[in-house]
N, C-alpha and C. Protein backbone atom coordinates (compact mmCIF):
# COMPACT_ATOMS: atom_id res chain seq x y z
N UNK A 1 52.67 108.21 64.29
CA UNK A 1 53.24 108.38 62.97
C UNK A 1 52.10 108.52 61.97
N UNK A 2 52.41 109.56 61.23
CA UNK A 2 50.98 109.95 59.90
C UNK A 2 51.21 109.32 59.08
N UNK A 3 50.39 109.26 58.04
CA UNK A 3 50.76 108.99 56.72
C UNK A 3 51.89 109.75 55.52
N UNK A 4 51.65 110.66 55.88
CA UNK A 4 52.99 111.56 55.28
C UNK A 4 54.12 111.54 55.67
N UNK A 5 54.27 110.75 57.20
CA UNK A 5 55.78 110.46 57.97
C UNK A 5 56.32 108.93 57.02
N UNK A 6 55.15 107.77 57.02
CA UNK A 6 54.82 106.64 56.38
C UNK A 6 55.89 107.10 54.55
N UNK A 7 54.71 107.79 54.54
CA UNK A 7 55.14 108.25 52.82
C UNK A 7 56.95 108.52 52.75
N UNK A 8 57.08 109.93 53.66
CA UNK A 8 58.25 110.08 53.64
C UNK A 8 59.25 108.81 53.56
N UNK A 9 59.16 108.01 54.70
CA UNK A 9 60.41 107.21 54.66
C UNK A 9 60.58 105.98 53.95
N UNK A 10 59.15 106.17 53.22
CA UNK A 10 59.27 104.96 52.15
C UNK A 10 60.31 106.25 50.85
N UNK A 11 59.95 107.14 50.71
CA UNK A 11 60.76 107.72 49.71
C UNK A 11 62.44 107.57 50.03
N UNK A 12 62.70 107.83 51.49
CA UNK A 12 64.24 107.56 51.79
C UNK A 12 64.69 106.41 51.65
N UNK A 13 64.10 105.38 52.14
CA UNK A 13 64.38 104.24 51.78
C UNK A 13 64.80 103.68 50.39
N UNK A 14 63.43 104.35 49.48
CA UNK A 14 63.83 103.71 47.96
C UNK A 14 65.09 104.77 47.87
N UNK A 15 65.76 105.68 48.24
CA UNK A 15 66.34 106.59 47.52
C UNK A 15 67.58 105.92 48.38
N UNK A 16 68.22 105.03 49.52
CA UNK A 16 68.51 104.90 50.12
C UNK A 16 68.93 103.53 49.59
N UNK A 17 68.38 102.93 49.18
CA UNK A 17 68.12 101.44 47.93
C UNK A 17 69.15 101.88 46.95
N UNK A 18 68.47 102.66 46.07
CA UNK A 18 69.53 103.30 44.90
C UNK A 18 70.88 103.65 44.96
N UNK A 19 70.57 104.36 46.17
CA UNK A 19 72.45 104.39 46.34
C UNK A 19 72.91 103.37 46.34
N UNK A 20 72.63 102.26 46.84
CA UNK A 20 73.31 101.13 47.42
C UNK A 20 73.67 100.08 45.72
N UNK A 21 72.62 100.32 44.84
CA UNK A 21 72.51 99.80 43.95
C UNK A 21 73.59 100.30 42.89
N UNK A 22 73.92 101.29 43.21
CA UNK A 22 74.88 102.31 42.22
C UNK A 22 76.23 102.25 42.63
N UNK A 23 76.11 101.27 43.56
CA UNK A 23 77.70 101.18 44.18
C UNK A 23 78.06 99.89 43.83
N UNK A 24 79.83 99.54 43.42
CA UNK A 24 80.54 98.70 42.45
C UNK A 24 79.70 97.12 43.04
N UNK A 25 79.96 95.77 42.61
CA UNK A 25 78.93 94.69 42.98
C UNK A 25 79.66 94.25 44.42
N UNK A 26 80.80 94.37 44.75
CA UNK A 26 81.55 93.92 45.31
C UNK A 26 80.98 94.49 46.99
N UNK A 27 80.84 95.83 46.90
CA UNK A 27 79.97 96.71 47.98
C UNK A 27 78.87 96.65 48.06
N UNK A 28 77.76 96.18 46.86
CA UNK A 28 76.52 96.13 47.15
C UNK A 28 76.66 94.37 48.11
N UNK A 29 77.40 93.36 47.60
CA UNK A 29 77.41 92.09 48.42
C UNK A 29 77.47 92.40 50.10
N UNK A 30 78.92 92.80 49.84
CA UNK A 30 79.33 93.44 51.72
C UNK A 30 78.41 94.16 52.34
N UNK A 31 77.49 95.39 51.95
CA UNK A 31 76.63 95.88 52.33
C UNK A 31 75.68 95.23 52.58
N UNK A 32 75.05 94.54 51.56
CA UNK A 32 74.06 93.43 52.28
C UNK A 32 73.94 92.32 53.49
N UNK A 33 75.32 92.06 53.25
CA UNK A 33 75.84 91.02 54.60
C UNK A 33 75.96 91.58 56.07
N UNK A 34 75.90 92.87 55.49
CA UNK A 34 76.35 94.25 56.86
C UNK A 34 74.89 94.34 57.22
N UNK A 35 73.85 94.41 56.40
CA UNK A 35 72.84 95.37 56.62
C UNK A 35 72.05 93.38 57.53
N UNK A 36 71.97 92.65 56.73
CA UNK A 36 71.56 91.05 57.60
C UNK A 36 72.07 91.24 59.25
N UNK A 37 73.32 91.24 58.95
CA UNK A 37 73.90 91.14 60.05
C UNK A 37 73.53 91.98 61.13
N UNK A 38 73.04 93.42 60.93
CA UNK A 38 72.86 94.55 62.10
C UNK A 38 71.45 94.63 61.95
N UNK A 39 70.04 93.66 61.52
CA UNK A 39 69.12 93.37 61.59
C UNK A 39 68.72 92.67 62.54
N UNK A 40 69.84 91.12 62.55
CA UNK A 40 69.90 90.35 63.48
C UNK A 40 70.35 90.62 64.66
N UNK A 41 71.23 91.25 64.70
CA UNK A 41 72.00 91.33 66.30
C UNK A 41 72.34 92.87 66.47
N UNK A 42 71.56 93.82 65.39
CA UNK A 42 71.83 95.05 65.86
C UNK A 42 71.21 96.10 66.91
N UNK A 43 71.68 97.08 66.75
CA UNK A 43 71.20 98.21 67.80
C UNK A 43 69.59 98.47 67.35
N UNK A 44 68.94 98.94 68.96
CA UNK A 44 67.11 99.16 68.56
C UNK A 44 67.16 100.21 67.72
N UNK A 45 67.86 101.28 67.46
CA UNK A 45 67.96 102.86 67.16
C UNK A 45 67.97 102.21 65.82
N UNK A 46 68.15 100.91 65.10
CA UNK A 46 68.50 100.79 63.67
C UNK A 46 66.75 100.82 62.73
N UNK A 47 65.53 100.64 64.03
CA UNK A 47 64.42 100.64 63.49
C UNK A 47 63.72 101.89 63.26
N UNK A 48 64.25 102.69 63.89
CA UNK A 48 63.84 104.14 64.14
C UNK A 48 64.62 105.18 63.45
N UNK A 49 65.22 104.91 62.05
CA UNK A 49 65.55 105.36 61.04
C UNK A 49 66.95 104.62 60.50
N UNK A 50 67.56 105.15 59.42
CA UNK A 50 68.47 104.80 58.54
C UNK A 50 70.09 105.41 58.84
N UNK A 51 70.25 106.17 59.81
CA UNK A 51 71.44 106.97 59.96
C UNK A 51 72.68 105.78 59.82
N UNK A 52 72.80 104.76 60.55
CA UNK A 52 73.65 103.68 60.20
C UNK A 52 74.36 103.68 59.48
N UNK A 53 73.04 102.72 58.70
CA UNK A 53 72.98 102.25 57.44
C UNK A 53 73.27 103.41 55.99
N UNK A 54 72.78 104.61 56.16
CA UNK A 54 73.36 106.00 55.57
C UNK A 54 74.61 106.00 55.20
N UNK A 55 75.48 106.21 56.96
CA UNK A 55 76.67 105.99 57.01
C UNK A 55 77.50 105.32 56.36
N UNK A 56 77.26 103.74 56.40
CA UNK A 56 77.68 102.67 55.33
C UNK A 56 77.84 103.12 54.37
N UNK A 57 77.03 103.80 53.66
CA UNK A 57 77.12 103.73 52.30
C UNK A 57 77.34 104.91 51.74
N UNK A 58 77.51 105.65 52.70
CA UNK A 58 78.44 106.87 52.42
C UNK A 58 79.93 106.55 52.44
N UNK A 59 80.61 106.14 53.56
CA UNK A 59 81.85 105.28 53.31
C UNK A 59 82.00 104.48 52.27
N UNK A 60 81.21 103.72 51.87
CA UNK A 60 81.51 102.37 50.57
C UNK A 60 82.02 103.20 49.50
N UNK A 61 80.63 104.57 49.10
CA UNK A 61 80.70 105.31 48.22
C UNK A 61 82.18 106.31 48.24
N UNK A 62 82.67 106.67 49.42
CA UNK A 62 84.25 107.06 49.33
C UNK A 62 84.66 105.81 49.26
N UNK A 63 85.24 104.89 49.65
CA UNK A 63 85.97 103.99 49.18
C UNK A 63 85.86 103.62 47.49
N UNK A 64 84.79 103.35 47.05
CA UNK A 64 84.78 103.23 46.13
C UNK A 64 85.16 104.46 44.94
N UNK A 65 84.95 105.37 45.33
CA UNK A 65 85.28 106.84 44.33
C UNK A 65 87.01 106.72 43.97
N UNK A 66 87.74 106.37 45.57
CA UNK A 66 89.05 106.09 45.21
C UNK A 66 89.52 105.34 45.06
N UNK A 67 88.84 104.06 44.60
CA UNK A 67 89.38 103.04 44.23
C UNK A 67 89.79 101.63 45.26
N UNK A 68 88.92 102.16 46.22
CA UNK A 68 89.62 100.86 47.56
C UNK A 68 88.79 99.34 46.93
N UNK A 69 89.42 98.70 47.18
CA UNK A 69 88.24 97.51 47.87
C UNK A 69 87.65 97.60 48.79
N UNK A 70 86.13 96.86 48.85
CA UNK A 70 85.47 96.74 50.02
C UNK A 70 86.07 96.20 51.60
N UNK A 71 86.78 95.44 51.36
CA UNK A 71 87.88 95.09 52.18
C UNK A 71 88.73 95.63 52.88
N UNK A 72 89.58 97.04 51.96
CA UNK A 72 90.36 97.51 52.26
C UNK A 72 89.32 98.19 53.27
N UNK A 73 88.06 98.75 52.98
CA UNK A 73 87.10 99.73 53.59
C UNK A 73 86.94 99.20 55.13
N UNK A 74 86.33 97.66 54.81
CA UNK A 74 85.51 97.41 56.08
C UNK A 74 86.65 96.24 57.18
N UNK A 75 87.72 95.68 56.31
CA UNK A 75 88.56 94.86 56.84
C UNK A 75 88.19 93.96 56.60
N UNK A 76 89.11 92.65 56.90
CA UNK A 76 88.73 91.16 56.72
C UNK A 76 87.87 90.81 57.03
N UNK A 77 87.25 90.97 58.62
CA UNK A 77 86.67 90.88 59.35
C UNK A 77 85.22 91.81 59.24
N UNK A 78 84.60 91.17 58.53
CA UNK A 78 83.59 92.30 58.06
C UNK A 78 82.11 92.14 59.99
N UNK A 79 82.34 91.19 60.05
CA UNK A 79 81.62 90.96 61.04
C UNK A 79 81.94 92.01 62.66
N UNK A 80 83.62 91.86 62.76
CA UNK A 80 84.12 92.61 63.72
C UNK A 80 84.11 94.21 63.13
N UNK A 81 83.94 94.78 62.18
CA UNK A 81 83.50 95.57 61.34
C UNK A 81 82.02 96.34 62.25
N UNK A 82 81.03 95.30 61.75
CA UNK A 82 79.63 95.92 62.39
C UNK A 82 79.52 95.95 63.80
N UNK A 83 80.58 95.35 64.70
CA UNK A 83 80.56 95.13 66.09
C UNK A 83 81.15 96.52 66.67
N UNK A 84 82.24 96.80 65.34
CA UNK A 84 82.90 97.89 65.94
C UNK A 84 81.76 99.48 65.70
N UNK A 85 80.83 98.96 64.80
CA UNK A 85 80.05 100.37 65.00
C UNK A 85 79.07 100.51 65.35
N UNK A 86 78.25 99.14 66.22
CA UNK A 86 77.26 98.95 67.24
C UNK A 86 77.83 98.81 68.79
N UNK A 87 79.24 99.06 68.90
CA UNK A 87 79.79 98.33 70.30
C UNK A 87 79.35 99.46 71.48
N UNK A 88 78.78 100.74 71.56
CA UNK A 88 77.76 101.32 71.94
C UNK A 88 76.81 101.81 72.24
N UNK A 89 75.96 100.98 71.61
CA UNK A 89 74.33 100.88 71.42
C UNK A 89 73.92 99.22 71.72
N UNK A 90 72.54 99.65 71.77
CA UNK A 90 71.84 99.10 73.27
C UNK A 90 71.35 98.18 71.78
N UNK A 91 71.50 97.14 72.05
CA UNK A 91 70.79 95.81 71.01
C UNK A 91 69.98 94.68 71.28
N UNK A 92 68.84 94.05 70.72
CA UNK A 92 68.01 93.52 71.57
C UNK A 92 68.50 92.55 71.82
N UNK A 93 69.73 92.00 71.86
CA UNK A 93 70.81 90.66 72.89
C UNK A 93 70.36 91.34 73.93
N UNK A 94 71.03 92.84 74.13
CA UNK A 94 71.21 93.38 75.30
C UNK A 94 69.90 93.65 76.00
N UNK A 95 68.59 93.84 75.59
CA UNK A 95 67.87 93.65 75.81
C UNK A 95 66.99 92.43 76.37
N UNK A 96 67.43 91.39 75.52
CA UNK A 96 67.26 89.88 76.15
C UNK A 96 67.65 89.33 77.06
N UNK A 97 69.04 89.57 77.41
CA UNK A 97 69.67 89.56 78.54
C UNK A 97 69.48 89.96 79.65
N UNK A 98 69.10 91.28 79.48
CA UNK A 98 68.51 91.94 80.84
C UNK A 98 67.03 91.35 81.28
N UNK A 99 66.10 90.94 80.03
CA UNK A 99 65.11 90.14 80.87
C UNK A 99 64.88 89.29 81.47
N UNK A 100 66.11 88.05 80.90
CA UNK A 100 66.88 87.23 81.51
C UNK A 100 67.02 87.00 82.69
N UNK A 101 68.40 87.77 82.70
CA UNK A 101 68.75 88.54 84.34
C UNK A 101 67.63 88.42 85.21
N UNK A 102 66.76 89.30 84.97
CA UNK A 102 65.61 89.89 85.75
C UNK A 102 64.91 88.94 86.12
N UNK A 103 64.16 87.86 85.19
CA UNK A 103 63.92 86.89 85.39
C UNK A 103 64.48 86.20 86.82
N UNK A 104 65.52 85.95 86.04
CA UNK A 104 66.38 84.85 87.40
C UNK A 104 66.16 85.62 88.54
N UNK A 105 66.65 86.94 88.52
CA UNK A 105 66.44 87.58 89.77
C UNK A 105 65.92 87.02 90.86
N UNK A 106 64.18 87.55 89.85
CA UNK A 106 62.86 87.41 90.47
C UNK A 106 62.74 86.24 91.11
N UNK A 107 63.34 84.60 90.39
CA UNK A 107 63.20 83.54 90.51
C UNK A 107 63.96 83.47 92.21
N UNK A 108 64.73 83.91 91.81
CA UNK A 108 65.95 83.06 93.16
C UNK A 108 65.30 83.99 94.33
N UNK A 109 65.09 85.74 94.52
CA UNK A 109 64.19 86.19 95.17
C UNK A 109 62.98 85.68 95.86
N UNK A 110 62.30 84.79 95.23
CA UNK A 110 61.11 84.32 95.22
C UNK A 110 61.69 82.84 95.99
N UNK A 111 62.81 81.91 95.54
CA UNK A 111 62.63 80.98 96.12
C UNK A 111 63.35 81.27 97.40
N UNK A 112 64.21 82.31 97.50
CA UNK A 112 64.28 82.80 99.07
C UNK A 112 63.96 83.23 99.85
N UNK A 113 62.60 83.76 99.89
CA UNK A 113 61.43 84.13 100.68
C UNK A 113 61.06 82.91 100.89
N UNK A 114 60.92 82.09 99.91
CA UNK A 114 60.03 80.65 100.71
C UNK A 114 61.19 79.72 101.80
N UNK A 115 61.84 80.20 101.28
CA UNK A 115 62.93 79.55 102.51
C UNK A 115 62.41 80.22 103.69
N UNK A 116 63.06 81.31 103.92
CA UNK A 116 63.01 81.59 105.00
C UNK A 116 61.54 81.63 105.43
């Protein structure tokens, strides 16, 4: 990655910021709780640009044009919300897990060779 790739996505970002800032207070809250939330337990693809997170706030921004609540947008369940639009992408749980796994594998592999 260059410096002009660097440059670039600091410009999307702030411009990416703004939107978010220009949207009613009620969506900038939910959005934030969305954006925590798919930091912590989201998909790897979320570090390797903004499309997501884009998304979000392209929806908020229709919801909000016609008047929804954030609520009406994302549901009660704002949590089952972000699950429902990571529930096919690979997240570093899923990632942890598999080293996990592997781990043990190796472990129980290993103590069954010394058995026998």
């Amino acid at each position: 990655m260059g410096i002009q790739d660097i440059i670039k996505g600091k410009k999307e970002w702030r411009a990416h910021v703004e939107r978010v800032k220009s949207l009613p207070k009620d969506y900038q809250i939910v959005y934030k709780e969305i954006q925590k939330y798919l930091f912590k337990v989201g998909p790897v693809e979320l570090n390797e640009g903004t499309d997501l997170l884009t998304g979000i706030v392209d929806l908020f921004e229709e919801g909000a044009l016609i008047g929804k609540g954030v609520l009406e947008v994302t549901g009660n369940d704002v949590a089952a919300f972000c699950d429902d639009l990571i529930k096919d992408s690979k997240t570093y749980a899923d990632i942890y897990q598999e080293s996990v796994n592997q781990e043990v594998s190796n472990a129980m592999r290993k103590a069954t060779d010394r058995i026998k």
